[in-house]
Protein backbone atom coordinates (compact mmCIF):
# COMPACT_ATOMS: atom_id res chain seq x y z
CA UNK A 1 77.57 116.42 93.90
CA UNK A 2 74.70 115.87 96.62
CA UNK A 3 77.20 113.43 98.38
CA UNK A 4 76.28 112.16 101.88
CA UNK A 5 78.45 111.42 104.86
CA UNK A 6 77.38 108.24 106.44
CA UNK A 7 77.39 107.76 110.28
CA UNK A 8 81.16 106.91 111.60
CA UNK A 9 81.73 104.45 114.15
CA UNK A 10 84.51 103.65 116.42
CA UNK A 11 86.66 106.91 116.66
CA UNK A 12 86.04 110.95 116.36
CA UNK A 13 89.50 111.20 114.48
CA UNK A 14 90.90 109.56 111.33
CA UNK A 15 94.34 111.63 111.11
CA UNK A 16 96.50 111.87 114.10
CA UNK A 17 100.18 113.76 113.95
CA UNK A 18 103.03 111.85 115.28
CA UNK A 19 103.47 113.88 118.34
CA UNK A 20 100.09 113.59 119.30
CA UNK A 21 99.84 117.62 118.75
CA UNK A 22 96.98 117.54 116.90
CA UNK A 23 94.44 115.24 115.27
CA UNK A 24 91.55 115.66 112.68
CA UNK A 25 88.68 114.12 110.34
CA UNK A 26 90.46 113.65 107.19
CA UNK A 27 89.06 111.06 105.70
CA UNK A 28 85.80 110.02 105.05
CA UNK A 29 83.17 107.92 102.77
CA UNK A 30 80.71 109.76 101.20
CA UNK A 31 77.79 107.78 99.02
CA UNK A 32 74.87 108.85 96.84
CA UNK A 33 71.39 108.67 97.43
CA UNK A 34 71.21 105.83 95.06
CA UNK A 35 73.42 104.17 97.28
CA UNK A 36 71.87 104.77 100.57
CA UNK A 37 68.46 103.41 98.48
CA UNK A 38 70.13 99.96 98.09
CA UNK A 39 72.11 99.76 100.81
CA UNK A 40 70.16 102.10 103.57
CA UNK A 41 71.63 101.25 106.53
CA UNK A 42 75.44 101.89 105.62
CA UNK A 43 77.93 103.06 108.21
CA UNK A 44 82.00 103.94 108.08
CA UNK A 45 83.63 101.98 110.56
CA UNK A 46 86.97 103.39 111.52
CA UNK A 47 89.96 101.02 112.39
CA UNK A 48 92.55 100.70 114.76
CA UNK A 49 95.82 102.81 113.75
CA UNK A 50 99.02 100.56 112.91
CA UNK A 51 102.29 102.54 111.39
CA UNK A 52 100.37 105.19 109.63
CA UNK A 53 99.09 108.78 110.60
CA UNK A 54 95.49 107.88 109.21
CA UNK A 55 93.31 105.07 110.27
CA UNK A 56 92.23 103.00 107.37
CA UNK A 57 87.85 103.37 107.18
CA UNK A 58 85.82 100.19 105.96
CA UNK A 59 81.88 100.46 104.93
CA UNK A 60 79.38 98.10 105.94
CA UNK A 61 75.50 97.88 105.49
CA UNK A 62 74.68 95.98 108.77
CA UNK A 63 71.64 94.54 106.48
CA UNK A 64 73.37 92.47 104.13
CA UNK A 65 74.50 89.13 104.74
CA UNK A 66 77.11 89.08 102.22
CA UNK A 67 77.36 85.14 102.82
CA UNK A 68 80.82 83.08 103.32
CA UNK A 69 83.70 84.70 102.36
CA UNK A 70 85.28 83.82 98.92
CA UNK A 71 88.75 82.50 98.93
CA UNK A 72 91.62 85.37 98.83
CA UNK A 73 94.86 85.67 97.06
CA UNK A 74 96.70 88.12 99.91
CA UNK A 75 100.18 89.58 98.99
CA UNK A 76 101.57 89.56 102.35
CA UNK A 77 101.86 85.41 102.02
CA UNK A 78 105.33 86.24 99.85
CA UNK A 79 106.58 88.37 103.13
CA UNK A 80 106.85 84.80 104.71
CA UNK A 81 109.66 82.69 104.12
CA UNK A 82 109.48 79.37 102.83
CA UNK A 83 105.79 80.01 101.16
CA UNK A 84 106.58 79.53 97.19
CA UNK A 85 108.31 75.76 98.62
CA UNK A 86 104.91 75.44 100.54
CA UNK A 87 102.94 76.27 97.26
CA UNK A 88 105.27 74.19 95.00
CA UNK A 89 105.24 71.03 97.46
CA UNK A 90 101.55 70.96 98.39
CA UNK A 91 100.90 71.14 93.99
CA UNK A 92 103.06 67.89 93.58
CA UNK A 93 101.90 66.13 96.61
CA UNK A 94 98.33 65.94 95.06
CA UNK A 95 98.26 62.84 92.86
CA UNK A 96 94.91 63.33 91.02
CA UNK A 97 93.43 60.54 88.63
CA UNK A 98 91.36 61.70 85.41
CA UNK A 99 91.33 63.84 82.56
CA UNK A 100 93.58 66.70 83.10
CA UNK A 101 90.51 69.42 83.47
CA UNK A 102 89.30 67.57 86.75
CA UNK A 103 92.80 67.02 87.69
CA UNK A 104 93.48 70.60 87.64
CA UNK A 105 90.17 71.57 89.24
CA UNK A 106 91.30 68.98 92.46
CA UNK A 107 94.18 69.79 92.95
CA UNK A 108 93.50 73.73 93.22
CA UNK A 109 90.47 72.80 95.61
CA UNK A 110 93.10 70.97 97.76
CA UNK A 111 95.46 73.64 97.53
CA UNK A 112 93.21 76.43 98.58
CA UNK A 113 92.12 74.16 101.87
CA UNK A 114 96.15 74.46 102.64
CA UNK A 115 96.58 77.38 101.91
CA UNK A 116 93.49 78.35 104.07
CA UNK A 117 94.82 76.49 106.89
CA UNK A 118 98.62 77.42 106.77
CA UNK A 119 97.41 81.06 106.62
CA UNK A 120 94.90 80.51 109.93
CA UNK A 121 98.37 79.36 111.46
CA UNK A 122 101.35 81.76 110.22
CA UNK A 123 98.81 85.52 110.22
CA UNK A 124 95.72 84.55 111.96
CA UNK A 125 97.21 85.83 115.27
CA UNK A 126 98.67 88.80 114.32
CA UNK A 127 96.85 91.09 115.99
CA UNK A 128 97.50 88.76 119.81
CA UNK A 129 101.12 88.77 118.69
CA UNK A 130 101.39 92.63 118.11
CA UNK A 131 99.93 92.93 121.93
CA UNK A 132 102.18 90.12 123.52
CA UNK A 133 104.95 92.50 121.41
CA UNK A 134 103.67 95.78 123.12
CA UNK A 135 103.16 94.21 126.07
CA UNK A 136 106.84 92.75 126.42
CA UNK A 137 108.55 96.39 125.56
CA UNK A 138 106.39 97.77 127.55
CA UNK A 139 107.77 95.94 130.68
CA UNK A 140 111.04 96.40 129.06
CA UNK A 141 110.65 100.16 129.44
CA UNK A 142 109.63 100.01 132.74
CA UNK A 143 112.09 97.77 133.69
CA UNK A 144 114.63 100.24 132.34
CA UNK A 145 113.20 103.70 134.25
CA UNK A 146 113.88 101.81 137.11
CA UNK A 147 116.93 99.75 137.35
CA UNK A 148 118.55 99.86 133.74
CA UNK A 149 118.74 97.09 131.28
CA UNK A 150 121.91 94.99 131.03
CA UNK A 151 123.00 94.27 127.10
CA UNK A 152 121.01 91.29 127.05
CA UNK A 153 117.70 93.02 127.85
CA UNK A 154 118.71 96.26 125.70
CA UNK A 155 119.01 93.63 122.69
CA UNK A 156 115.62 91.96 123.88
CA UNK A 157 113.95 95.10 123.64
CA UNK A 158 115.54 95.88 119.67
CA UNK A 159 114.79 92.33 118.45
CA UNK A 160 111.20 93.92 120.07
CA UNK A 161 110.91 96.35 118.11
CA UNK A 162 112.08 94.37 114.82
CA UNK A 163 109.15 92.10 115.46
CA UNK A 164 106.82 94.65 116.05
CA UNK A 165 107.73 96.66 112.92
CA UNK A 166 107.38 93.36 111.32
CA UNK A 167 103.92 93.11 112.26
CA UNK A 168 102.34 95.82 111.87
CA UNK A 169 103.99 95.95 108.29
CA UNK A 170 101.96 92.61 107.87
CA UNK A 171 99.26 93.74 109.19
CA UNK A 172 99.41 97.19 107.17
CA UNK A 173 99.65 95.10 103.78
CA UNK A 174 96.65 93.17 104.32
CA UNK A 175 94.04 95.87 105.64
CA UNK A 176 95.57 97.84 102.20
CA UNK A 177 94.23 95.28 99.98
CA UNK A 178 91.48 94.12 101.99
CA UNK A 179 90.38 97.67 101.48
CA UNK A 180 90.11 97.22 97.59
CA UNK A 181 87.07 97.17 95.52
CA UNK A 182 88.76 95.38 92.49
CA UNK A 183 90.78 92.14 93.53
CA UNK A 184 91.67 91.70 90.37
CA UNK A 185 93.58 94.44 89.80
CA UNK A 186 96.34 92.82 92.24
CA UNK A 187 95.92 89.47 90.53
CA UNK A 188 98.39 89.83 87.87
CA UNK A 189 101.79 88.69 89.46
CA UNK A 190 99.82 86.26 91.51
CA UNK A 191 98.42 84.90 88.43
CA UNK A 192 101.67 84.52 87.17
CA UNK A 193 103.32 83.24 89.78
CA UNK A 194 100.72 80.16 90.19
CA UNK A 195 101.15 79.63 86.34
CA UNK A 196 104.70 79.35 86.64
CA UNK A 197 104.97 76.30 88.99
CA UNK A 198 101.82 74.88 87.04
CA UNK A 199 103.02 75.35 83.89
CA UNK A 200 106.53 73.52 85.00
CA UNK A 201 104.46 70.42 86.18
């Protein structure tokens, strides 16, 4: 197929085995010429592993200034409790005046800016929190090899790991779909979802 393999950056490995046995380039992105004549400068950047054996790859074209980034529907928002009564409120809080086309267009503008800002709040430190996790069972474990933990550390340490599994779940879910080429082909539930509350209104 005269496929190329474009320069990786970040790690050697994509695949690692549990027991850190063995490791190996599984995965890779591999483009056309026509490609690398539009977008000549692309690169595979490899990412950080979370709970899976394989790291998840992203291509960029260092080039391109793809502009500011659209707004985005993510999946993992229904993992937090409490969002649909977030959605649901923030809808009939707006109180737009006018014909109900300009209403409608408001009041989603004004619910994407809170929805934008509560997700910059609940997710945008997941990554920080995952550390602060590791870091905090890590000085569990030590703690432990040298004196023992008493009941109340030993169910510090599993509420720990909870969090952490918690996390990187989140985490997982949103580097999966930020990986997509088609948004859309997520958008159905979501889709339905915002009708649903719309339609009751």
């Amino acid at each position: 197929m005269d496929l190329i393999d474009i320069p990786m950056i970040g790690r050697k490995f994509t695949w690692y085995r549990d027991n850190g046995t063995a490791k190996s380039r599984l995965d890779r992105i591999l483009v056309s010429q026509e490609w690398l004549d539009l977008w000549p400068k692309s690169k595979q950047y490899v990412l950080d592993r979370t709970v899976s054996d394989h790291c998840a790859l992203i291509c960029k074209n260092i080039l391109i200034d793809w502009g500011p980034k659209p707004f985005r529907y993510l999946d993992v928002w229904h993992t937090e409790k409490g969002f649909k009564d977030f959605v649901i409120n923030c809808w009939k809080a707006q109180n737009e005046n006018g014909n109900d086309m300009w209403s409608l267009k408001e009041k989603l503008k004004t619910l994407k800016l809170s929805l934008k800002a509560w997700n910059k709040d609940v997710f945008g430190h997941m990554y920080r929190n995952k550390e602060d996790i590791t870091d905090k069972i890590s000085q569990l474990d030590k703690r432990d090899e040298q004196y023992g933990l008493d009941e109340n550390g030993i169910s510090e340490r599993k509420q720990l790991f909870a969090d952490l599994r918690k996390v990187n779940l989140r985490i997982e879910m949103i580097e999966k779909q930020k990986s997509r080429s088609k948004w859309l082909e997520a958008g159905d539930s979501n889709t339905k979802f915002f009708h649903g509350f719309i339609k009751s209104e």
